[in-house]
N, C-alpha and C. Protein backbone atom coordinates (compact mmCIF):
# COMPACT_ATOMS: atom_id res chain seq x y z
N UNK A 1 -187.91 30.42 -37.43
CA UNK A 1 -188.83 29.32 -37.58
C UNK A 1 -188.56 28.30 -36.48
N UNK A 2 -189.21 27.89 -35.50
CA UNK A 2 -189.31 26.54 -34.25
C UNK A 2 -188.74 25.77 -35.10
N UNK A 3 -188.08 24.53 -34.49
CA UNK A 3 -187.52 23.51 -34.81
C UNK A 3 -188.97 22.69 -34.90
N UNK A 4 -189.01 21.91 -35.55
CA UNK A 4 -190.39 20.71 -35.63
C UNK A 4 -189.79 19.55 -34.88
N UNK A 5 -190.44 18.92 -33.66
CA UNK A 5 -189.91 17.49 -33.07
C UNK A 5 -190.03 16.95 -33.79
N UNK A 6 -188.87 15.65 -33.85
CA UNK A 6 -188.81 14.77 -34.01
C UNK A 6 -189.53 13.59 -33.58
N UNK A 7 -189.62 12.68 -34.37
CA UNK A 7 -190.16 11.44 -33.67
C UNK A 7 -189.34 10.37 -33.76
N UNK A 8 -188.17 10.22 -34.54
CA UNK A 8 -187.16 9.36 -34.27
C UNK A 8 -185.85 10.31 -34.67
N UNK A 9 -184.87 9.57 -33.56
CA UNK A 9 -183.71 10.05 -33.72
C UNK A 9 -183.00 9.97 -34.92
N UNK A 10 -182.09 10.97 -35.45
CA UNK A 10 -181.56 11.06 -36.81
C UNK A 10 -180.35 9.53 -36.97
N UNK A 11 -180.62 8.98 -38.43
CA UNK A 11 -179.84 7.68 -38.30
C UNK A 11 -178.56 7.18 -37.67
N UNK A 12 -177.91 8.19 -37.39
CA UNK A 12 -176.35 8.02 -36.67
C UNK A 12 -176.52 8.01 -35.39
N UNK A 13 -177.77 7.98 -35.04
CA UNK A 13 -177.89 7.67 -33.31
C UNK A 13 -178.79 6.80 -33.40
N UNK A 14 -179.55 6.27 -34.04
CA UNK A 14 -180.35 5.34 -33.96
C UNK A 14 -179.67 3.98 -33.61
N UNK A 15 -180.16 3.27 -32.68
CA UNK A 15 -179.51 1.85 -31.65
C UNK A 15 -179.91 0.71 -32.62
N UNK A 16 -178.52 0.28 -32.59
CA UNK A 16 -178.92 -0.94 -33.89
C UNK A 16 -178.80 -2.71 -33.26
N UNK A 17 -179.44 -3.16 -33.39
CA UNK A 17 -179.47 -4.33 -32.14
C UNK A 17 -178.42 -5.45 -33.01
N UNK A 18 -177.47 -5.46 -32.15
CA UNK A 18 -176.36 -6.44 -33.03
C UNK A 18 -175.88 -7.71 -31.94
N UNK A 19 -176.84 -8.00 -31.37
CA UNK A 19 -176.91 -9.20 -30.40
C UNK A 19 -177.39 -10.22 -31.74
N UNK A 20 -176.20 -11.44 -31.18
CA UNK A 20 -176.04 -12.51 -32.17
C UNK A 20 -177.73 -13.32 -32.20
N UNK A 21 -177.86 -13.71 -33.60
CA UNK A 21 -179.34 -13.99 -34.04
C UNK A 21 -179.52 -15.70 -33.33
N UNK A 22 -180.80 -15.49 -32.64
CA UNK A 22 -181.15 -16.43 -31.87
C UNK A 22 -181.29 -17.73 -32.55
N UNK A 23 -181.99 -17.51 -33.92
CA UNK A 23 -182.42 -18.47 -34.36
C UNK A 23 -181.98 -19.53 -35.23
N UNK A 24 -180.40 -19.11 -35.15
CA UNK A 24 -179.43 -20.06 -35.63
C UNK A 24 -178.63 -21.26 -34.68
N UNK A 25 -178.85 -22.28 -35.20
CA UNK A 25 -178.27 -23.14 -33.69
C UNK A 25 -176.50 -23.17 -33.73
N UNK A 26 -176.05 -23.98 -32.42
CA UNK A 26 -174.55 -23.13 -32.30
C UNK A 26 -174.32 -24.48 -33.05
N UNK A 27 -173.12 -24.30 -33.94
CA UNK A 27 -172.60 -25.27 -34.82
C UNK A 27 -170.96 -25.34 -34.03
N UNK A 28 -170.71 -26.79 -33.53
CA UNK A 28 -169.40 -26.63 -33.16
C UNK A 28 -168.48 -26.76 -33.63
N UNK A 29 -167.05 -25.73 -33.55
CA UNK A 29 -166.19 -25.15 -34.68
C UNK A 29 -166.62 -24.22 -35.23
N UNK A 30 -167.62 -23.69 -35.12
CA UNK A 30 -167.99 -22.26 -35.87
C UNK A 30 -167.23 -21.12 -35.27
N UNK A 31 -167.52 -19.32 -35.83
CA UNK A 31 -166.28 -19.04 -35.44
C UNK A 31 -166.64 -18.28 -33.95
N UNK A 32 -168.00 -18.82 -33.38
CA UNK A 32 -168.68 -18.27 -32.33
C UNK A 32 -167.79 -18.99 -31.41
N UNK A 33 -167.41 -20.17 -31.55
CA UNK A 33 -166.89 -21.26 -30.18
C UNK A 33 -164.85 -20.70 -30.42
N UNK A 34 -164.57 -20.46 -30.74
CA UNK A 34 -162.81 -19.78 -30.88
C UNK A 34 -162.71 -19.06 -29.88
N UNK A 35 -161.56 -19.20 -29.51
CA UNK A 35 -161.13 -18.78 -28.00
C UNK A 35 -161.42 -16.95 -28.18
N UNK A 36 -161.77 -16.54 -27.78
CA UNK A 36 -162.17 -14.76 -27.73
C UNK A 36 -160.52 -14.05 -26.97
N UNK A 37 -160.72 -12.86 -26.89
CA UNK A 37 -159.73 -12.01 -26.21
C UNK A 37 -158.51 -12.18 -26.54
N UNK A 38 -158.43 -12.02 -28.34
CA UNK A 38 -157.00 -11.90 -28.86
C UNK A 38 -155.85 -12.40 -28.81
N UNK A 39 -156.07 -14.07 -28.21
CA UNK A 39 -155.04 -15.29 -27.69
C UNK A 39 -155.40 -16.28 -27.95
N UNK A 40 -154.37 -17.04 -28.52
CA UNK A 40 -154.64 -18.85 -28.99
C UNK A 40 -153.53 -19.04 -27.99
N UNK A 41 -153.39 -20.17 -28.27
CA UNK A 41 -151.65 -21.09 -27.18
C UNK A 41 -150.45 -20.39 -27.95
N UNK A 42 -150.55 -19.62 -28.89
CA UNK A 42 -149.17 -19.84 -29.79
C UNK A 42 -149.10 -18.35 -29.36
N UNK A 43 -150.12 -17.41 -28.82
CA UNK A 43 -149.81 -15.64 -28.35
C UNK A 43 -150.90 -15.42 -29.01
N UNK A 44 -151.12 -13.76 -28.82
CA UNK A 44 -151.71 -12.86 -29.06
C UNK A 44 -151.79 -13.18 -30.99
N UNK A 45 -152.77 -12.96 -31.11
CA UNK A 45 -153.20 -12.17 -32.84
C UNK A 45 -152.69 -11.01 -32.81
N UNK A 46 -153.09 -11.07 -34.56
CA UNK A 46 -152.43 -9.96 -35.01
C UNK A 46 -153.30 -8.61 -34.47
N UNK A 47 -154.02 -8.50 -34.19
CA UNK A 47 -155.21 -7.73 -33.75
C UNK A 47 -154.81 -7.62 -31.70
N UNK A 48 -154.60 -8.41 -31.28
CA UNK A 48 -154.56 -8.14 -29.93
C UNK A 48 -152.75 -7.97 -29.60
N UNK A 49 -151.86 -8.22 -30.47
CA UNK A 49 -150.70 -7.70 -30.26
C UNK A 49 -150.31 -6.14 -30.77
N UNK A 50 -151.65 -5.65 -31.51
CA UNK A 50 -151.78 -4.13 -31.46
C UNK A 50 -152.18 -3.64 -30.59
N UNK A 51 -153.04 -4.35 -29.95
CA UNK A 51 -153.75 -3.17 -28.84
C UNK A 51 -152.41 -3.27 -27.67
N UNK A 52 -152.07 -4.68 -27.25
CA UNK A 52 -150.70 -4.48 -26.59
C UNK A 52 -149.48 -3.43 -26.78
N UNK A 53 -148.90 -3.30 -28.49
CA UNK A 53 -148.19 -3.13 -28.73
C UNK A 53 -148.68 -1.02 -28.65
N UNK A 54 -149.52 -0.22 -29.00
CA UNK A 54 -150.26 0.73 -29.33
C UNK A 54 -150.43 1.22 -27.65
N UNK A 55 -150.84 0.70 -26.53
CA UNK A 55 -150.63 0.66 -25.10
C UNK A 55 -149.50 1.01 -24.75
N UNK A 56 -148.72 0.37 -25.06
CA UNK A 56 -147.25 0.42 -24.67
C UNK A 56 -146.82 1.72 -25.50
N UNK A 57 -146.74 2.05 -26.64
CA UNK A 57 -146.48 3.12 -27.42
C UNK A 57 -146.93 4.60 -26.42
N UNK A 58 -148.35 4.30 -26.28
CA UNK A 58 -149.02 5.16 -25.56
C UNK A 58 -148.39 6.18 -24.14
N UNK A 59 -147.98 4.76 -23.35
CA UNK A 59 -147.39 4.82 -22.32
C UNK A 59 -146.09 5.47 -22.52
N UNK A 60 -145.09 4.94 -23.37
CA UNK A 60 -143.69 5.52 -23.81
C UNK A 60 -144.23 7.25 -24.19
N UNK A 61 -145.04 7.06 -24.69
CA UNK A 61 -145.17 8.76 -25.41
C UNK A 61 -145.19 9.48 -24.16
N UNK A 62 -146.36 8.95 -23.06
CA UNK A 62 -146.73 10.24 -22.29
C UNK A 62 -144.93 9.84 -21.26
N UNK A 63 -144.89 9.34 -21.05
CA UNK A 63 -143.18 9.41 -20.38
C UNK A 63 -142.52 10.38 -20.82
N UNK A 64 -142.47 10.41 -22.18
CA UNK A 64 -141.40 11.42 -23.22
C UNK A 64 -142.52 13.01 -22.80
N UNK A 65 -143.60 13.24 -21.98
CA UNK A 65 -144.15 13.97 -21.66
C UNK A 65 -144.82 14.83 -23.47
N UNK A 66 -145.41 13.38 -23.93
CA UNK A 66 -146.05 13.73 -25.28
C UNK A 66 -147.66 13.75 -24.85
N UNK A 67 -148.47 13.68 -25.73
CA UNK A 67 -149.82 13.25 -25.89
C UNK A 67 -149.62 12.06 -26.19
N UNK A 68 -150.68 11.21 -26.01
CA UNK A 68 -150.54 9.95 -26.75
C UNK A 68 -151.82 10.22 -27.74
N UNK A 69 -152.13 10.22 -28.72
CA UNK A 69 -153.25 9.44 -29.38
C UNK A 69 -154.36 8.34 -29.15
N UNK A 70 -155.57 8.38 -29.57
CA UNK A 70 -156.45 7.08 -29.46
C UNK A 70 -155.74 6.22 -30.83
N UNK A 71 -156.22 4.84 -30.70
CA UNK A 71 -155.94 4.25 -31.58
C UNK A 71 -157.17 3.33 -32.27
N UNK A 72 -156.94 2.89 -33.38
CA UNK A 72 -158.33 2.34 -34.31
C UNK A 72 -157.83 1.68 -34.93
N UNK A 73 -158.57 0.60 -35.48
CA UNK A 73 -158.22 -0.45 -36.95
C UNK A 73 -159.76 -0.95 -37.44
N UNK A 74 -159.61 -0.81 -38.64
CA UNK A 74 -158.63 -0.25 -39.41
C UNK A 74 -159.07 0.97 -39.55
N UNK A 75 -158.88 1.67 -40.65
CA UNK A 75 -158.45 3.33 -40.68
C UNK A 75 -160.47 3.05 -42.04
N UNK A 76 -161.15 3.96 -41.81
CA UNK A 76 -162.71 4.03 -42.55
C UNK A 76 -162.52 3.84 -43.74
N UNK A 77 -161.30 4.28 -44.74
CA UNK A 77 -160.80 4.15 -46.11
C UNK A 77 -160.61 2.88 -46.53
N UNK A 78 -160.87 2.12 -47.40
CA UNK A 78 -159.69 0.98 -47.61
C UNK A 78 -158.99 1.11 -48.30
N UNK A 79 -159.23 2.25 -48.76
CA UNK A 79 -157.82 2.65 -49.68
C UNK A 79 -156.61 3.14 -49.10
N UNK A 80 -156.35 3.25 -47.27
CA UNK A 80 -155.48 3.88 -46.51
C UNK A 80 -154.65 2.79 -45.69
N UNK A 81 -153.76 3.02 -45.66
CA UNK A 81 -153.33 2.03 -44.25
C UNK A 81 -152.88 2.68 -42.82
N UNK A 82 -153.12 4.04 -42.62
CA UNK A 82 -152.98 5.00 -41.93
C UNK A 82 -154.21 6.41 -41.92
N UNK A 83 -154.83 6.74 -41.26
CA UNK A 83 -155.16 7.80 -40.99
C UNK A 83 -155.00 8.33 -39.99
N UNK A 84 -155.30 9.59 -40.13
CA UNK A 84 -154.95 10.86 -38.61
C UNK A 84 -156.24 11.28 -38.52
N UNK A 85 -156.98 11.87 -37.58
CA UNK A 85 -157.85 12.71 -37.33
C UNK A 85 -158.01 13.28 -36.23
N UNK A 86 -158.14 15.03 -36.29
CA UNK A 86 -157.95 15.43 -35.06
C UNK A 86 -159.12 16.25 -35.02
N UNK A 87 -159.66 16.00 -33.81
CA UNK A 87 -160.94 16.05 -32.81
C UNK A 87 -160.68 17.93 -32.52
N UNK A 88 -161.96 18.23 -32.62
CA UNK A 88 -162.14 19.57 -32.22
C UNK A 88 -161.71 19.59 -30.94
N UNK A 89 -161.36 18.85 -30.00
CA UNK A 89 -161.25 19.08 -28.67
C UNK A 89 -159.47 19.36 -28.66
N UNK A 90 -158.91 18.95 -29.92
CA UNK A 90 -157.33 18.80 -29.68
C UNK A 90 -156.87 17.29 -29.95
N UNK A 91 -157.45 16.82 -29.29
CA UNK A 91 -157.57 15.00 -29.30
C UNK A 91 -156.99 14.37 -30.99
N UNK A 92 -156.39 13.36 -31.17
CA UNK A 92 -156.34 12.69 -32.17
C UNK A 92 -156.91 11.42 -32.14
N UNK A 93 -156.81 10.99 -33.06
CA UNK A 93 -157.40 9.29 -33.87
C UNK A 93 -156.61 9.15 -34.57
N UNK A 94 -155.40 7.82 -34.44
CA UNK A 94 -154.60 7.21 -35.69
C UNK A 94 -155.35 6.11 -35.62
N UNK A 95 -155.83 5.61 -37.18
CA UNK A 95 -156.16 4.43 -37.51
C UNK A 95 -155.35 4.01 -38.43
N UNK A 96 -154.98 2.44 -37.94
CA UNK A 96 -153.85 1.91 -39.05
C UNK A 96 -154.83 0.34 -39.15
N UNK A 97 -154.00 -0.12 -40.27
CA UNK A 97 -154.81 -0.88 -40.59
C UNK A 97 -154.07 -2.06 -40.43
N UNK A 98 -154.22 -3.48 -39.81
CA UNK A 98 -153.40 -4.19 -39.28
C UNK A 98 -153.67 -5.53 -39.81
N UNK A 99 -154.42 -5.66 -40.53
CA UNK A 99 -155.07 -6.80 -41.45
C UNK A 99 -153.91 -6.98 -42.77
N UNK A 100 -153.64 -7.98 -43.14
CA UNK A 100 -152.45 -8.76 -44.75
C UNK A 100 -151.54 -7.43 -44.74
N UNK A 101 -150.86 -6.94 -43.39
CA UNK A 101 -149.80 -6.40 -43.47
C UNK A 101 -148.51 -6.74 -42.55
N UNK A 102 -147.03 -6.43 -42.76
CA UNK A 102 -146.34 -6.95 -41.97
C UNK A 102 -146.35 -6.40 -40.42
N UNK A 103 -146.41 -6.38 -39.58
CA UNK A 103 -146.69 -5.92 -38.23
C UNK A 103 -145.53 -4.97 -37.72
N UNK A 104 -144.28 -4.99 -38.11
CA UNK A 104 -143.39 -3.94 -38.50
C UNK A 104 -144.02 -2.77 -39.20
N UNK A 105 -144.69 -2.52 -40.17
CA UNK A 105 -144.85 -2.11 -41.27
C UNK A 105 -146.51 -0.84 -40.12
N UNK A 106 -146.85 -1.73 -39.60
CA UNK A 106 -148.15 -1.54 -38.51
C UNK A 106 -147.53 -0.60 -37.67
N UNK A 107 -146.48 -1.39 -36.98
CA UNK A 107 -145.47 -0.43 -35.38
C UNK A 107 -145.28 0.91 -36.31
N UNK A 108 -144.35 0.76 -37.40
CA UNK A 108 -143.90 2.30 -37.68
C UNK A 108 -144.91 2.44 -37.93
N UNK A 109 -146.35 2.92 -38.53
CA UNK A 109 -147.03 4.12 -38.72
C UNK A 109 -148.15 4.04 -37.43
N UNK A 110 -147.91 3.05 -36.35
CA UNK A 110 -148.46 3.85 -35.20
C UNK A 110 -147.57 4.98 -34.33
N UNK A 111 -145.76 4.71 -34.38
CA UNK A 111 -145.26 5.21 -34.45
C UNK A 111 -145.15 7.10 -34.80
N UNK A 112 -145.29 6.83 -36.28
CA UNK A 112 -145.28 8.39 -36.99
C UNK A 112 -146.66 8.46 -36.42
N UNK A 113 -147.79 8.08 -36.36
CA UNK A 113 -148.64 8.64 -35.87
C UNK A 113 -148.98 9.36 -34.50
N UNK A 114 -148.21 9.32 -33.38
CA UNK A 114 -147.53 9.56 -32.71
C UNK A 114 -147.28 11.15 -32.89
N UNK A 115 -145.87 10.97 -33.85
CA UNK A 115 -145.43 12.08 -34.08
C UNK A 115 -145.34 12.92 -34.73
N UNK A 116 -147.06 12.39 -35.67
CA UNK A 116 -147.66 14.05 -36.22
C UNK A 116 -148.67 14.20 -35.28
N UNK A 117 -149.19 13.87 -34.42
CA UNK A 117 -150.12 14.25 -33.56
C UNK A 117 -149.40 14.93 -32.67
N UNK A 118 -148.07 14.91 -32.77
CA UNK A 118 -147.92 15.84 -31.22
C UNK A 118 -146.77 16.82 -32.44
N UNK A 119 -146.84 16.63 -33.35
CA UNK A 119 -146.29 18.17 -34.07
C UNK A 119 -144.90 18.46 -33.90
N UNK A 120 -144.36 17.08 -34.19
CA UNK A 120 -142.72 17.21 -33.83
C UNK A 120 -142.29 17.75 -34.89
N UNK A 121 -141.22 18.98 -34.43
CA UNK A 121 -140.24 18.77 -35.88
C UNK A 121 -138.91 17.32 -35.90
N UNK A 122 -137.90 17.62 -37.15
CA UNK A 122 -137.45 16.85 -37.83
C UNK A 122 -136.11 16.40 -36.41
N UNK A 123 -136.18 17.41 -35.24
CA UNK A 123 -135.11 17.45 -34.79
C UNK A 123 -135.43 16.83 -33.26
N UNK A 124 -136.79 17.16 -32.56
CA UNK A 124 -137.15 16.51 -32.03
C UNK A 124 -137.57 14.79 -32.16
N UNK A 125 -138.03 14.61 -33.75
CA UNK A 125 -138.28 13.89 -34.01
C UNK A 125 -137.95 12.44 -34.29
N UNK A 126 -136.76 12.42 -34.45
CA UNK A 126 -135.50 11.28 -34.63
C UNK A 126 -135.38 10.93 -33.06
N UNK A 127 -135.14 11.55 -32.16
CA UNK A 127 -135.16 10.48 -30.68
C UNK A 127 -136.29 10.23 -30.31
N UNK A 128 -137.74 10.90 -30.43
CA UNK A 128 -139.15 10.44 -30.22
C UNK A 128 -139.04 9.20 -30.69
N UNK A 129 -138.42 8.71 -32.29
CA UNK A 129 -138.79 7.55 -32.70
C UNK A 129 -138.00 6.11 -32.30
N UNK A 130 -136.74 7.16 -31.56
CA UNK A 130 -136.05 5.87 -31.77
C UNK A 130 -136.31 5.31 -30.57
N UNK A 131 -136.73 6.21 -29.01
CA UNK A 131 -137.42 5.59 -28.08
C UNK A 131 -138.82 4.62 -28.43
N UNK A 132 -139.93 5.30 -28.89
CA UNK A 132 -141.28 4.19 -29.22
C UNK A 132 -140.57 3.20 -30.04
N UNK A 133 -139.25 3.02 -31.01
CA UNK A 133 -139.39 1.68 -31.44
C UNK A 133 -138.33 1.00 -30.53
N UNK A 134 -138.14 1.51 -29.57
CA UNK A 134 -136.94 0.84 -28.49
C UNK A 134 -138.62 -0.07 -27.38
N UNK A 135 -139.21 0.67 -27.19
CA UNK A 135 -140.48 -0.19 -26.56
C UNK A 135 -141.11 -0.63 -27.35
N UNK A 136 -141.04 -0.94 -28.55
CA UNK A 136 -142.21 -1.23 -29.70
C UNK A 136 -140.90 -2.52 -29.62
N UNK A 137 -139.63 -2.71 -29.54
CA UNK A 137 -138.75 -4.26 -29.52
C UNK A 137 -139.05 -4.77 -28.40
N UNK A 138 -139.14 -4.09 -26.93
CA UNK A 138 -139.39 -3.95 -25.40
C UNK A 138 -140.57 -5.24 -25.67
N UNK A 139 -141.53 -4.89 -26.21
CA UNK A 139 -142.88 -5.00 -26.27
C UNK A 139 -142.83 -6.82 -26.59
N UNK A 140 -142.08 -7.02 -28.32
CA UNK A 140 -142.70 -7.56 -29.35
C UNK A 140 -141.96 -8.98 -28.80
N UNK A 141 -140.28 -8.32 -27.73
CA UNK A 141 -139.58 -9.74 -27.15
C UNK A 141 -140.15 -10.10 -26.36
N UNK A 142 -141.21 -9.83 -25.19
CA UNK A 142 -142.06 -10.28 -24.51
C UNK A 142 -143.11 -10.87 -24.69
N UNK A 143 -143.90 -10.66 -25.69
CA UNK A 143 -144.87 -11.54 -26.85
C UNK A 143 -144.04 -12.55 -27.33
N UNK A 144 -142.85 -12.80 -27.62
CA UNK A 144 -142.66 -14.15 -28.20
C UNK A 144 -141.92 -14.50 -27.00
N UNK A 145 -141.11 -14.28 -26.16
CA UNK A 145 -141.07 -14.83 -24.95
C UNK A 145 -142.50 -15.57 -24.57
N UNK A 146 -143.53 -14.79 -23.81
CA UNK A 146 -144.70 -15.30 -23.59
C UNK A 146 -145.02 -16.60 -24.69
N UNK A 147 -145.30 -16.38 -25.93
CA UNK A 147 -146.15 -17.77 -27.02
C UNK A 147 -145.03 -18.46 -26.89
N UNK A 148 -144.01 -18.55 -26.63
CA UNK A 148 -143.22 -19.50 -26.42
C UNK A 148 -142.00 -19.68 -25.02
N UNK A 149 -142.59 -20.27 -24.09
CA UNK A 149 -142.01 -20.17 -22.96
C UNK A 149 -141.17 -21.07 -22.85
N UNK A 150 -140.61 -21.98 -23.55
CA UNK A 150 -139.20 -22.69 -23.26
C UNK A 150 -138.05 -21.84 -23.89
N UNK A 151 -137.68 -21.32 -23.12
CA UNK A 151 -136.50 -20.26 -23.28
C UNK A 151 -135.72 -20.50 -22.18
N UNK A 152 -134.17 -19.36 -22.04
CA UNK A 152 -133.15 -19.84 -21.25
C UNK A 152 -133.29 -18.37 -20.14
N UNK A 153 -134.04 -17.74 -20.14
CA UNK A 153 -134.70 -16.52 -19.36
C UNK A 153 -136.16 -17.05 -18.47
N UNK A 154 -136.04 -16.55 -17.48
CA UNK A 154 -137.08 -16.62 -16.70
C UNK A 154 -138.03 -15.26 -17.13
N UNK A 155 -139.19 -15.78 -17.06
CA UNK A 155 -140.09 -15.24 -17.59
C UNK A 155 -140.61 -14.11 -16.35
N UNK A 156 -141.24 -13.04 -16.47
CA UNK A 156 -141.67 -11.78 -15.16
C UNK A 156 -142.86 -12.86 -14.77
N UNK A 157 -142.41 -12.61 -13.16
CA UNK A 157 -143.60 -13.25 -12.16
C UNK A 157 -144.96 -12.86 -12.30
N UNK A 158 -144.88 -11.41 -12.54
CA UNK A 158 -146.20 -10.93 -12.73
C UNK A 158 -147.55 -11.37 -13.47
N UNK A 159 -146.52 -12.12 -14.44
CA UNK A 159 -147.45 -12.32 -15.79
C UNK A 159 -148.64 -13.27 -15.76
């Protein structure tokens, strides 16, 4: 039997226009005027010291000559604070969920996520972790170095 055309694309591709609504005026202090790109004066959010912290993970993995994973927040469940999903291509997706949790609690299961995506056993597995949380400390002393720069260390030029 021919396929019958379509005349609109099936709903999961359909383009959904999510450009902010014109016809509201800008109220100042609303949460449109807040500094954007995951930084106040005091550091990174909890949200942009993941994508930092999940980067860096990334990076440590493929060093250890791992895969790294994509990363997501939160995870589609709300009943999860972790998911895995692996992509017909091989590829993974850890989504953790980084919202009213401790950010420790966040590092380890981006961590293990990590290292069920690349299928460690129990023996490989113990120095995989103890490197990503050796850069996952790497990481978290440079974030509070940075939100707070009166310290007795000079801070990297780069920054």
């Amino acid at each position: 039997m021919p396929a019958t055309p379509r005349t609109q694309p099936p709903a999961a591709l359909r383009l959904v226009d999510a450009s902010p609504a014109r016809s509201r005026p800008h109220r100042a202090g609303s949460a449109s005027s807040r500094p954007k790109g995951g930084s106040n004066r005091l550091g990174p959010d909890a949200s942009g010291r993941f994508v930092l912290t999940v980067r860096a993970l990334g990076l440590a993995a493929r060093s250890l000559g791992l895969s790294a994973p994509s990363f997501q927040s939160p995870p589609r469940s709300d009943e999860l604070d972790r998911s895995i999903q692996r992509m017909p291509s091989g590829d993974c997706v850890v989504a953790v969920r980084v919202k009213g949790r401790p950010f420790g609690a966040v590092v380890a299961d981006a961590i293990e996520g990590i290292v069920v995506c690349n299928e460690l056993g129990a023996d490989a597995a113990g120095p995989v972790r103890d490197e990503l949380w050796r850069e996952a400390g790497a990481i978290s002393s440079g974030l509070v170095a940075r939100a707070h720069p009166v310290t007795s260390f000079p801070l990297d030029e780069a920054a």
